[in-house]
PDB file of N, CA and C in Angstrom:
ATOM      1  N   UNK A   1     255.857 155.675 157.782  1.00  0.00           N
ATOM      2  CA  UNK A   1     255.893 155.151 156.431  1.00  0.00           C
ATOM      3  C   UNK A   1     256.296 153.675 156.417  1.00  0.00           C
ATOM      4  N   UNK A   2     257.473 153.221 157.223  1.00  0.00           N
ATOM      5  CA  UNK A   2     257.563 151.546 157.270  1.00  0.00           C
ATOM      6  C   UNK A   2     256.490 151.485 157.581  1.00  0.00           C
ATOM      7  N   UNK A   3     256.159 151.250 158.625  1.00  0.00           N
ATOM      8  CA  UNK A   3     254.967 150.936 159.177  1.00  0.00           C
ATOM      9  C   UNK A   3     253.552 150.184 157.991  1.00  0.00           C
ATOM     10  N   UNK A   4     253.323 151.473 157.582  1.00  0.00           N
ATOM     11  CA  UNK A   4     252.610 151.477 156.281  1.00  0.00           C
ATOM     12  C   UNK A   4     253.136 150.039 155.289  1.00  0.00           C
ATOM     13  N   UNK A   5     254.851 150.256 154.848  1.00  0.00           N
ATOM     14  CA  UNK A   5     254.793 149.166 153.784  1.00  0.00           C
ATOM     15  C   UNK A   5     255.051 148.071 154.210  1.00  0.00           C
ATOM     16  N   UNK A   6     255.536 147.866 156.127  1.00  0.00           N
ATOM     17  CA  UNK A   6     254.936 146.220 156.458  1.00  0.00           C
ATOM     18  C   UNK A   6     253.728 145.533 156.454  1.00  0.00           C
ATOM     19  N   UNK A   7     252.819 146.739 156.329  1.00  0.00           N
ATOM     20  CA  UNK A   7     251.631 146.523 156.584  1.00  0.00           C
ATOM     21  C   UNK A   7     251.233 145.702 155.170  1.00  0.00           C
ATOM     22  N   UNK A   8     251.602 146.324 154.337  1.00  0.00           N
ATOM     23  CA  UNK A   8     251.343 145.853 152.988  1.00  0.00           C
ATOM     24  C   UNK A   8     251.430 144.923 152.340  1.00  0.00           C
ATOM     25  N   UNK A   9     253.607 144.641 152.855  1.00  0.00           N
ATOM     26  CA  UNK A   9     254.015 143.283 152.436  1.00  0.00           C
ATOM     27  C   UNK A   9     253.647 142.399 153.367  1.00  0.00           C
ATOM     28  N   UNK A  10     252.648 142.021 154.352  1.00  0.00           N
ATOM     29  CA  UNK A  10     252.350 141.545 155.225  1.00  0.00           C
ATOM     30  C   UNK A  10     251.011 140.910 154.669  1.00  0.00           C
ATOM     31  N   UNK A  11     250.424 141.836 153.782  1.00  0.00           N
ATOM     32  CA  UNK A  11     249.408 141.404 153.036  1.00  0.00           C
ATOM     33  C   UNK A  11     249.253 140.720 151.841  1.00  0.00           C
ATOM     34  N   UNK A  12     250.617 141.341 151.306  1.00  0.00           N
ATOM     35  CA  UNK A  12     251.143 140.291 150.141  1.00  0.00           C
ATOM     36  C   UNK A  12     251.768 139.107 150.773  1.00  0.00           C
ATOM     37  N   UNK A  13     252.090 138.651 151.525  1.00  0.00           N
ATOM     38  CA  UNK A  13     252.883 137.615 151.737  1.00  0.00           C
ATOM     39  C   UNK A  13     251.495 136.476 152.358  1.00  0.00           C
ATOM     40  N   UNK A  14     250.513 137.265 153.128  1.00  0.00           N
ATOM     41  CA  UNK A  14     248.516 136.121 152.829  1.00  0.00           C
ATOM     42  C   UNK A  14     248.427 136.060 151.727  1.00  0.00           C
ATOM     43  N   UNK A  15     248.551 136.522 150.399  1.00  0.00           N
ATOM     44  CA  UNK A  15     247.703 136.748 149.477  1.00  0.00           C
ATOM     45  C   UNK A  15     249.067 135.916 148.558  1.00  0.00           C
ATOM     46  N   UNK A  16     249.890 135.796 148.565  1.00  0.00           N
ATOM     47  CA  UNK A  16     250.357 134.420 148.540  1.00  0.00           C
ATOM     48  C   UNK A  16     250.716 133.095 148.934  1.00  0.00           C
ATOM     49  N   UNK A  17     250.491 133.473 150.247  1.00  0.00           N
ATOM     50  CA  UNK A  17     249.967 131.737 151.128  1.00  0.00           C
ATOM     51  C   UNK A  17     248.546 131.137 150.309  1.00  0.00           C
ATOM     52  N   UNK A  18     247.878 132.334 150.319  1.00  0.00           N
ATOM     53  CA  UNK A  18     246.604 131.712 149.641  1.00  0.00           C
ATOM     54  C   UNK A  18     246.631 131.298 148.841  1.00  0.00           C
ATOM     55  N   UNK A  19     247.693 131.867 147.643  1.00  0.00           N
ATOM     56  CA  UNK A  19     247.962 131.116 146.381  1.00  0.00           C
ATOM     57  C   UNK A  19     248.583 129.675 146.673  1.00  0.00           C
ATOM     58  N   UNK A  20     249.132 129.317 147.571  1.00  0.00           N
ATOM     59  CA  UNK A  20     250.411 127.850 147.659  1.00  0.00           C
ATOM     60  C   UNK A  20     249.478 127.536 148.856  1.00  0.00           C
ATOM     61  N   UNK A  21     248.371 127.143 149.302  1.00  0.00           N
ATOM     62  CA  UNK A  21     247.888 126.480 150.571  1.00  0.00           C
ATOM     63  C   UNK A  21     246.763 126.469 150.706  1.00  0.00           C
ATOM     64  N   UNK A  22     246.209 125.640 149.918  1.00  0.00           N
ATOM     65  CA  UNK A  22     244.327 124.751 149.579  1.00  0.00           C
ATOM     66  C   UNK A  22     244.358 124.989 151.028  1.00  0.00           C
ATOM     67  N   UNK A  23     243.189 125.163 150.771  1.00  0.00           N
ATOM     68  CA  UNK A  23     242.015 125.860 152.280  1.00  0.00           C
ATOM     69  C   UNK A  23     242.470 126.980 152.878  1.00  0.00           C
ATOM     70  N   UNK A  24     243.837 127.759 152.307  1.00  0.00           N
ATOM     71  CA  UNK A  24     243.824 129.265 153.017  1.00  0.00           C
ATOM     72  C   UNK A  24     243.047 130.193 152.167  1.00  0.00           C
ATOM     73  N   UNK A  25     242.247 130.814 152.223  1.00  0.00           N
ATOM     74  CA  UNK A  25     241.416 131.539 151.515  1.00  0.00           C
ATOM     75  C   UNK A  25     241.477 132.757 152.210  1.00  0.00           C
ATOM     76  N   UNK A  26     241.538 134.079 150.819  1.00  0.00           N
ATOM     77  CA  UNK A  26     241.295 135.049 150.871  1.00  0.00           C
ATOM     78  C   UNK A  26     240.855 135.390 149.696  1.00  0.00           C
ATOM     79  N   UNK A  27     239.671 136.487 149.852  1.00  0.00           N
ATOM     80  CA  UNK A  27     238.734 136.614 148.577  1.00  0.00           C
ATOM     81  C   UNK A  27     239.293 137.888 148.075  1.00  0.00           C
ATOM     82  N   UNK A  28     240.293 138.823 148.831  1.00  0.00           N
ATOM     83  CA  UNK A  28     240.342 140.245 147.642  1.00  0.00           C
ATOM     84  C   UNK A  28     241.874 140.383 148.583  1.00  0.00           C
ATOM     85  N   UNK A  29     242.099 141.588 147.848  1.00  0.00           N
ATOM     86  CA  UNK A  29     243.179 142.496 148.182  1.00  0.00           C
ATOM     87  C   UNK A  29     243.011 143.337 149.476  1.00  0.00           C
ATOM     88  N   UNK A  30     241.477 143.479 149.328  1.00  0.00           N
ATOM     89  CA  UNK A  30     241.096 144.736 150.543  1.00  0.00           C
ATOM     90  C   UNK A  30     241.148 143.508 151.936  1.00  0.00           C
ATOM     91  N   UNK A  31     240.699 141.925 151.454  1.00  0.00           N
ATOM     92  CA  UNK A  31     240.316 141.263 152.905  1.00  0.00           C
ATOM     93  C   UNK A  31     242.144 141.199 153.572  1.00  0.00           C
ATOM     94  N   UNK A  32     243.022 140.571 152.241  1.00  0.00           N
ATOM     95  CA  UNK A  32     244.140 140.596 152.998  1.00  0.00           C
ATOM     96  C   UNK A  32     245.079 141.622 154.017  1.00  0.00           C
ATOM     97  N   UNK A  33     244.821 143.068 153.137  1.00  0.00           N
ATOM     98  CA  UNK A  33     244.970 144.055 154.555  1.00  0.00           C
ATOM     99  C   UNK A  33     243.956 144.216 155.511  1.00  0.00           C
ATOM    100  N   UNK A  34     242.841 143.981 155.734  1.00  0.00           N
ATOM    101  CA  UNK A  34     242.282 143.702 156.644  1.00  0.00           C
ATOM    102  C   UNK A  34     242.421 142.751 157.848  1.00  0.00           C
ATOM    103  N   UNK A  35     242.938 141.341 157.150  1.00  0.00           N
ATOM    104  CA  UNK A  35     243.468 140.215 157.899  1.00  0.00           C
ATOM    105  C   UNK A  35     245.146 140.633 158.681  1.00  0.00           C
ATOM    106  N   UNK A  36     245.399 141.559 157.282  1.00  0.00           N
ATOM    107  CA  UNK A  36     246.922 142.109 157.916  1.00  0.00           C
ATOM    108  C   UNK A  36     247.118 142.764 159.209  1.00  0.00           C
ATOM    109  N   UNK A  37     246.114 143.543 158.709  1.00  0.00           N
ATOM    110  CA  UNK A  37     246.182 144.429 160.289  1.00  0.00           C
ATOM    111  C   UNK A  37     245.414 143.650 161.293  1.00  0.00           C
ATOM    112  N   UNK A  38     243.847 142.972 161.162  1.00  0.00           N
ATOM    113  CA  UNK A  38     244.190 141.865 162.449  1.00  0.00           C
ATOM    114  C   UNK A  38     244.668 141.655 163.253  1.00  0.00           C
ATOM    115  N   UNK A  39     245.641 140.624 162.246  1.00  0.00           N
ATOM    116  CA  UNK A  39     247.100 139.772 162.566  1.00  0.00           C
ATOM    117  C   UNK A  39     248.038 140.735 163.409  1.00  0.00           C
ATOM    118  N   UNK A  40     248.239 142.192 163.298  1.00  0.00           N
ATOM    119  CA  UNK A  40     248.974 142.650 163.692  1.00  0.00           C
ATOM    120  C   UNK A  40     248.464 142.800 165.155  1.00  0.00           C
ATOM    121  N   UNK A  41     247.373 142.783 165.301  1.00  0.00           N
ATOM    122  CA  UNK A  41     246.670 143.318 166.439  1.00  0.00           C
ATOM    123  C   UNK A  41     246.859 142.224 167.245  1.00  0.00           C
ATOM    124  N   UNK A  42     246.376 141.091 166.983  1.00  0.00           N
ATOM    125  CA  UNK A  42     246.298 139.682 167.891  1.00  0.00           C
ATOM    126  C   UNK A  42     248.036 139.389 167.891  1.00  0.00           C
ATOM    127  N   UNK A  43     249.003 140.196 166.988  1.00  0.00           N
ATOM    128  CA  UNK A  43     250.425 139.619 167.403  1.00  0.00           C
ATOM    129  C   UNK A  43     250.769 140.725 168.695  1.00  0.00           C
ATOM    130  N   UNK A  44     249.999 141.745 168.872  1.00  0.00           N
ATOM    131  CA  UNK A  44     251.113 142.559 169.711  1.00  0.00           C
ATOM    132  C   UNK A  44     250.220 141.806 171.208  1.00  0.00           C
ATOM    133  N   UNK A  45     248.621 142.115 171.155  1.00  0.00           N
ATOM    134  CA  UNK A  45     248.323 141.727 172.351  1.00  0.00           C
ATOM    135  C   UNK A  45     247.906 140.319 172.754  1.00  0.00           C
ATOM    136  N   UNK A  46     247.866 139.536 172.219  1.00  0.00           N
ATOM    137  CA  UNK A  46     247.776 137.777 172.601  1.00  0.00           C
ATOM    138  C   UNK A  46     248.821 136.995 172.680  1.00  0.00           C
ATOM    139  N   UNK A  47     249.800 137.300 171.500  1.00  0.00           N
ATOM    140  CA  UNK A  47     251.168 136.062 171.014  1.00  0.00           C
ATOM    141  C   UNK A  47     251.849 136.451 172.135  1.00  0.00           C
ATOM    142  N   UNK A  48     252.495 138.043 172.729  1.00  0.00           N
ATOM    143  CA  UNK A  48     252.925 136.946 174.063  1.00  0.00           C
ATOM    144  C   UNK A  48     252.724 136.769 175.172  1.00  0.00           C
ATOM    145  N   UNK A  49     251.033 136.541 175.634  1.00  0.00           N
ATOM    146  CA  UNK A  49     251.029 136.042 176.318  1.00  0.00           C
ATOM    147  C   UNK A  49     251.015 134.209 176.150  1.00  0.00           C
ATOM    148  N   UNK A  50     250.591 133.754 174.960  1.00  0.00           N
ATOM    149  CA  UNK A  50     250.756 132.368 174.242  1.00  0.00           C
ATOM    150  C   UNK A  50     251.996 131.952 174.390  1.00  0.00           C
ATOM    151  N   UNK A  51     252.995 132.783 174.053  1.00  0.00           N
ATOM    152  CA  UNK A  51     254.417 132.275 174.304  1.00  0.00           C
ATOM    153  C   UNK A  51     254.862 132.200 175.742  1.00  0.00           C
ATOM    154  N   UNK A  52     254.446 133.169 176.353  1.00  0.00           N
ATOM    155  CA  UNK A  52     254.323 132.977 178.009  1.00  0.00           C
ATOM    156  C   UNK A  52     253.797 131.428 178.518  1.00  0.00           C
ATOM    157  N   UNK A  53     252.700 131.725 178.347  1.00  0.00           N
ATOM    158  CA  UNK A  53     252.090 130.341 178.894  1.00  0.00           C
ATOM    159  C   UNK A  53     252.636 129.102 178.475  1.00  0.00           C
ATOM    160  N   UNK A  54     253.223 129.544 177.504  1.00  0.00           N
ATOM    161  CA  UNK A  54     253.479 127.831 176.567  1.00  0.00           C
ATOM    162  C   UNK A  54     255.376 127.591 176.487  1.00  0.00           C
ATOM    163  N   UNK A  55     255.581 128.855 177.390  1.00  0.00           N
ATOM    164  CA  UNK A  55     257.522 128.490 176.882  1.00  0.00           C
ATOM    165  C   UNK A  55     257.767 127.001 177.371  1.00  0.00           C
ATOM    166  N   UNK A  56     257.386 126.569 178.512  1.00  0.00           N
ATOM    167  CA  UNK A  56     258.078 124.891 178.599  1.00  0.00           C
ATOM    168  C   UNK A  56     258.403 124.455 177.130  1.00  0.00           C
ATOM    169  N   UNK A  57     257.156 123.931 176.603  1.00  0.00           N
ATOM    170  CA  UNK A  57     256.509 123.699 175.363  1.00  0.00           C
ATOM    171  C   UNK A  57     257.420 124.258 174.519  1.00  0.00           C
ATOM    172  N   UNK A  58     257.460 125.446 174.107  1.00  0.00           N
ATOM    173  CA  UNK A  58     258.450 126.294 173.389  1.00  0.00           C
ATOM    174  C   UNK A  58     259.745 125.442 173.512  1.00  0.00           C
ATOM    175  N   UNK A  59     260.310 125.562 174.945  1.00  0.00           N
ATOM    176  CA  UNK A  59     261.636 125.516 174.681  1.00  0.00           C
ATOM    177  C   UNK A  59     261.975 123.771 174.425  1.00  0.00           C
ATOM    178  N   UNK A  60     261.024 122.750 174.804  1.00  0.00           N
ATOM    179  CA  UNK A  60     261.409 120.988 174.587  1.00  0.00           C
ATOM    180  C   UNK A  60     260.930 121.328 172.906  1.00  0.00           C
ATOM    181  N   UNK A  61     260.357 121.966 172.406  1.00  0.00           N
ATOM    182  CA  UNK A  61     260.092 121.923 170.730  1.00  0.00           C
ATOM    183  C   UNK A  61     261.219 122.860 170.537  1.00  0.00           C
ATOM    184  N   UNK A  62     262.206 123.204 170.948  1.00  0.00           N
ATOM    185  CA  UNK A  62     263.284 124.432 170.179  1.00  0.00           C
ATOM    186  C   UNK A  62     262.539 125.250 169.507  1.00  0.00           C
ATOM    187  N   UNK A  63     261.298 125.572 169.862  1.00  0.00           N
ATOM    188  CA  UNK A  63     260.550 126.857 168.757  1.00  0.00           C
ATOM    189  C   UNK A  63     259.894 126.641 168.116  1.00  0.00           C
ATOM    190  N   UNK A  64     259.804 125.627 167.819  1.00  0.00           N
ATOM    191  CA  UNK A  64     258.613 124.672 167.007  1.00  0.00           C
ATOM    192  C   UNK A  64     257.493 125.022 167.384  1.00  0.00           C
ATOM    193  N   UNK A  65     256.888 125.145 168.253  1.00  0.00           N
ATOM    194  CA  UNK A  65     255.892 125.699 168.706  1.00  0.00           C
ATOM    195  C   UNK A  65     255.153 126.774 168.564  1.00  0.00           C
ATOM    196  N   UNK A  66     256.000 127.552 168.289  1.00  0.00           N
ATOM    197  CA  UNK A  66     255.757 128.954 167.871  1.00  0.00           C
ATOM    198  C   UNK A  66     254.864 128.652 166.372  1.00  0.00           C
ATOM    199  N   UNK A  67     254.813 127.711 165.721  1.00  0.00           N
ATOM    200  CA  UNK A  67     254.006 127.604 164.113  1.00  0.00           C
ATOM    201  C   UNK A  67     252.678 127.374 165.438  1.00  0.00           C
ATOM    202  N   UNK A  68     252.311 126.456 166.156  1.00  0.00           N
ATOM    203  CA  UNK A  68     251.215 126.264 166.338  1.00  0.00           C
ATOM    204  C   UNK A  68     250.517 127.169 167.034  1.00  0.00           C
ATOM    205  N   UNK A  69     251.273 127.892 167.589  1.00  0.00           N
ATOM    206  CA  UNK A  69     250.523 129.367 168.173  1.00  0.00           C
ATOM    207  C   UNK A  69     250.514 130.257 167.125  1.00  0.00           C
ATOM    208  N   UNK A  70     251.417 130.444 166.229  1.00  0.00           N
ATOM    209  CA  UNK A  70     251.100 131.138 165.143  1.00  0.00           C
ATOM    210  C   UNK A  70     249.494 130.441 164.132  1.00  0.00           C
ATOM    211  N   UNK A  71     249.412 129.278 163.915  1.00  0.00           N
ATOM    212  CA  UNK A  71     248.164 129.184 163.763  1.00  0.00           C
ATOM    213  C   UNK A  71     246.979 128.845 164.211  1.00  0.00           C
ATOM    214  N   UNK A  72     247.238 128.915 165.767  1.00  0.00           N
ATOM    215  CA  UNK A  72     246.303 129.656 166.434  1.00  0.00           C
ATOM    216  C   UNK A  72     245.527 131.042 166.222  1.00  0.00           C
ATOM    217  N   UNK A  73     246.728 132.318 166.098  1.00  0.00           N
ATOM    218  CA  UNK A  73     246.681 133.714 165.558  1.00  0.00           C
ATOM    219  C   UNK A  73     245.420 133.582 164.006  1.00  0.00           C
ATOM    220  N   UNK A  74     246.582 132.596 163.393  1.00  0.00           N
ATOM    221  CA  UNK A  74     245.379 132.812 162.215  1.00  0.00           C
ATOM    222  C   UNK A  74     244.117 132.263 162.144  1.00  0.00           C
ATOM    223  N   UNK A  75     243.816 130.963 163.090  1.00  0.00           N
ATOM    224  CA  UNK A  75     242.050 130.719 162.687  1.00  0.00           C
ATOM    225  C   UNK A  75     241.314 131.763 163.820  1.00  0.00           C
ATOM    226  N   UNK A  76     241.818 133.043 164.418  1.00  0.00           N
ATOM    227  CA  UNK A  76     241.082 133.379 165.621  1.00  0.00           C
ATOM    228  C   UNK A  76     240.997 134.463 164.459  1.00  0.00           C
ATOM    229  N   UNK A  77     241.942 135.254 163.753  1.00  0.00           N
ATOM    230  CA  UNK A  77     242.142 136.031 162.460  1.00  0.00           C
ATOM    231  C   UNK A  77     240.879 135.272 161.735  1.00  0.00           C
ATOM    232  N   UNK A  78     240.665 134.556 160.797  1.00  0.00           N
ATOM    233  CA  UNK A  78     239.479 133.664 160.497  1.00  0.00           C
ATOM    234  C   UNK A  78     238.181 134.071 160.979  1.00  0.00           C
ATOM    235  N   UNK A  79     238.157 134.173 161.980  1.00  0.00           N
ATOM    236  CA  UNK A  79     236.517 134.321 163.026  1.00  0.00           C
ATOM    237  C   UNK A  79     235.921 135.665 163.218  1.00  0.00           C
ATOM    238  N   UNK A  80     237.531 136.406 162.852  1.00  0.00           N
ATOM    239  CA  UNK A  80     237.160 137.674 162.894  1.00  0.00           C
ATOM    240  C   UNK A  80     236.948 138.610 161.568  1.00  0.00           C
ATOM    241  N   UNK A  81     237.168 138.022 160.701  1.00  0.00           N
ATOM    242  CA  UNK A  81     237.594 138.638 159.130  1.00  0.00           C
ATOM    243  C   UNK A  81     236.778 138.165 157.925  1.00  0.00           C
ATOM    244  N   UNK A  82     235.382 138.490 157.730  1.00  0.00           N
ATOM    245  CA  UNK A  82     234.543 138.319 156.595  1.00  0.00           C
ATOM    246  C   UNK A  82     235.893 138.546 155.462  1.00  0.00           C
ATOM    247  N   UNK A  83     235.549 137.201 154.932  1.00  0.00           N
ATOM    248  CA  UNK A  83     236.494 136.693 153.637  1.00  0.00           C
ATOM    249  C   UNK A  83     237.921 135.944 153.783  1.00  0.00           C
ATOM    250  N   UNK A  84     237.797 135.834 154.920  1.00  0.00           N
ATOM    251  CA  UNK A  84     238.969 135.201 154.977  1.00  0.00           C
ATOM    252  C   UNK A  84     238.965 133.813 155.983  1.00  0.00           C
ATOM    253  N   UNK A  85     239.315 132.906 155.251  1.00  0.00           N
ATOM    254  CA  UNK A  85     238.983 131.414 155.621  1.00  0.00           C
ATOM    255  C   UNK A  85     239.935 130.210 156.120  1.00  0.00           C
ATOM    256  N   UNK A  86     240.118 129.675 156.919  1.00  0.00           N
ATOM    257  CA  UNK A  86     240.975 128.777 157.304  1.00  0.00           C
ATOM    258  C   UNK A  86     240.716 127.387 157.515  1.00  0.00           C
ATOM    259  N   UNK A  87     241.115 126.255 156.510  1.00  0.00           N
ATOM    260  CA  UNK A  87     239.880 126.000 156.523  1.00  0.00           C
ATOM    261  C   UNK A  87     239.994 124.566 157.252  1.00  0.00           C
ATOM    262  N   UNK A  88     241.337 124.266 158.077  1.00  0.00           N
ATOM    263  CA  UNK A  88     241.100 123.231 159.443  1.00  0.00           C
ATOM    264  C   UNK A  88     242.559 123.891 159.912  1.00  0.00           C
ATOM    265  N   UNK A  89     242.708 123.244 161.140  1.00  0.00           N
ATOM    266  CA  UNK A  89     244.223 123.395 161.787  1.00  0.00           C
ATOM    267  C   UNK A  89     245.123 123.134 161.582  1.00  0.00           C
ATOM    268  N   UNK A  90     245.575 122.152 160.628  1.00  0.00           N
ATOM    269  CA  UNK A  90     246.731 121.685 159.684  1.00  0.00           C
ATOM    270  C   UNK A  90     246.564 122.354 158.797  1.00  0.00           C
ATOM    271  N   UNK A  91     246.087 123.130 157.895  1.00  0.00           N
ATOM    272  CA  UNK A  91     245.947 124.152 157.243  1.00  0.00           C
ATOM    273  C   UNK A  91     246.739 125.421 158.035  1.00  0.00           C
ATOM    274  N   UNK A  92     245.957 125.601 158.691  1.00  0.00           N
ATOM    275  CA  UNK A  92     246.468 127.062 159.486  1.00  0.00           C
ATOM    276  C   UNK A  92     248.310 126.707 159.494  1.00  0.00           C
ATOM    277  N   UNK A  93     248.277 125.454 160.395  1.00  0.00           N
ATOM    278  CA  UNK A  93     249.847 125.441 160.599  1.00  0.00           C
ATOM    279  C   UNK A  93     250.880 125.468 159.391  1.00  0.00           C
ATOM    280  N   UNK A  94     250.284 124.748 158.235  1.00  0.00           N
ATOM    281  CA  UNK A  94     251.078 124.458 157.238  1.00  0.00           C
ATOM    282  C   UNK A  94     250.975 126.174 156.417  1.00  0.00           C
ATOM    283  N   UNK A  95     249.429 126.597 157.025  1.00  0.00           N
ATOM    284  CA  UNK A  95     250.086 128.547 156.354  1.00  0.00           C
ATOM    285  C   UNK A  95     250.861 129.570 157.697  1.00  0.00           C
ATOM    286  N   UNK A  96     251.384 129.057 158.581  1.00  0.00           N
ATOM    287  CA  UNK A  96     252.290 129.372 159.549  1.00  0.00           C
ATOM    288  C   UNK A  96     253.372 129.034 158.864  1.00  0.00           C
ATOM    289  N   UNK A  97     253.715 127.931 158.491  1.00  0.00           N
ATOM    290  CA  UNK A  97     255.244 128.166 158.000  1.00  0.00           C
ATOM    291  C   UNK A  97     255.498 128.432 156.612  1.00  0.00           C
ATOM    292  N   UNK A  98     254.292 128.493 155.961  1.00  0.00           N
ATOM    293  CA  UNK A  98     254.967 129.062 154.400  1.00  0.00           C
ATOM    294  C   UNK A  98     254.461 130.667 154.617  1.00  0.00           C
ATOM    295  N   UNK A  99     254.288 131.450 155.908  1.00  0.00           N
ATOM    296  CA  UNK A  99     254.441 132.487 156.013  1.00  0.00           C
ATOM    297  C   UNK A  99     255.916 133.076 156.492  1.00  0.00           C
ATOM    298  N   UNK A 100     256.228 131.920 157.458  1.00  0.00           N
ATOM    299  CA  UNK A 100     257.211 132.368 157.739  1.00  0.00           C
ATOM    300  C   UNK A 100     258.257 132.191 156.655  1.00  0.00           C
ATOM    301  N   UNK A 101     258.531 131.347 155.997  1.00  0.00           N
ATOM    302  CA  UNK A 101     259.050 130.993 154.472  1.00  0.00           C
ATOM    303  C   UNK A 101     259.221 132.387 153.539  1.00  0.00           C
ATOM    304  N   UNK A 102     257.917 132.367 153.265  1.00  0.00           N
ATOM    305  CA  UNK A 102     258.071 133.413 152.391  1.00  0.00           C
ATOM    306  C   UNK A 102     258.211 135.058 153.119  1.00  0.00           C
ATOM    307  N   UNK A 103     257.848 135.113 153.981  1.00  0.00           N
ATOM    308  CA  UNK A 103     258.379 136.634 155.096  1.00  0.00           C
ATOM    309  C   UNK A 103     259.993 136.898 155.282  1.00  0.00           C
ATOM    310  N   UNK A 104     260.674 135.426 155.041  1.00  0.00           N
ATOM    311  CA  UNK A 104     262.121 135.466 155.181  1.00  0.00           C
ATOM    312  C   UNK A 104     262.555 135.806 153.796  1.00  0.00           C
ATOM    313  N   UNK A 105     262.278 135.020 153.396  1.00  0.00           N
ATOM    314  CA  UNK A 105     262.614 135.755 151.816  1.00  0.00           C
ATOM    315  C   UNK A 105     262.557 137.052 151.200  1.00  0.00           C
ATOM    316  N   UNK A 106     261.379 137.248 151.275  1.00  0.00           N
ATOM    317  CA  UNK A 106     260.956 138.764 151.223  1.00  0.00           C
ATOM    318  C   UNK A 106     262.237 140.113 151.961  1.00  0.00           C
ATOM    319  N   UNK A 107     261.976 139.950 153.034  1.00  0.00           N
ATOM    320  CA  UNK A 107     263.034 140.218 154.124  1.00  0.00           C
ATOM    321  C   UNK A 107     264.711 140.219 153.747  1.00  0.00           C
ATOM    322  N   UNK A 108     265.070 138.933 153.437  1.00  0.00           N
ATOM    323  CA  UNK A 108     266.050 138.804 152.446  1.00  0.00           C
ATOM    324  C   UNK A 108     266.590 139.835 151.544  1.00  0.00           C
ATOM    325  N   UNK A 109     265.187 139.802 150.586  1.00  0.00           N
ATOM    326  CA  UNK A 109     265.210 140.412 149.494  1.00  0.00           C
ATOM    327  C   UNK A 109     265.265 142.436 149.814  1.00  0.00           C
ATOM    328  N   UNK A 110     264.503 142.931 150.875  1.00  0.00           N
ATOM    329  CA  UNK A 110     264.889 143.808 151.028  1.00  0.00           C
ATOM    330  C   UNK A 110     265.647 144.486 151.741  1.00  0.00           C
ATOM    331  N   UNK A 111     266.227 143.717 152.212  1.00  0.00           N
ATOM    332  CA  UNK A 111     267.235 144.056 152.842  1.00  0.00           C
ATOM    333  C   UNK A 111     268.813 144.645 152.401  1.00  0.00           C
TER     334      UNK A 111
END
């Protein structure tokens, strides 16, 4: 059942990046759980090997880094997801951290 309602608020939390971040596009409710679960997929089996390869990097950015592999995740999410659009790489990054933004909050909040 978590499972299920991360899945969800995971989808609400795209489907308000999209609202606060010209060129993140998502066209419905159904694309954002679609993109959700994706995302979930490319986080368990790609992100760490990205963080692998890239800890130097990681650790001279204190973590910083982690947004640009995170929007990495999302324009490869993009390529794979009729309706859902990213629409350059400063985009992606700038919806990397108002995901992470608003995921903390959220989080916050139910906690």
């Amino acid at each position: 059942m978590k499972l299920i309602a991360d899945w969800i608020v995971r989808a609400l939390v795209l489907l308000v990046t999209a609202y606060l971040v010209p060129g993140f596009q998502i066209e419905s409710v159904s694309t954002a759980l679609m993109v959700a679960f994706v995302l979930g997929i490319l986080n368990l089996l790609i992100k760490p090997l990205l963080i692998l390869l890239t800890l130097p990097l990681n650790i001279l950015t204190l973590g910083l880094f982690t947004f640009v592999i995170n929007a990495f995740l999302l324009l490869m999410a993009s390529s794979l997801v009729r309706g859902f659009h990213v629409g350059s790489f400063f985009t992606a990054i700038v919806a990397s951290i108002v995901i992470s933004i608003v995921s903390a909050i959220i989080s916050s909040i139910t906690r």
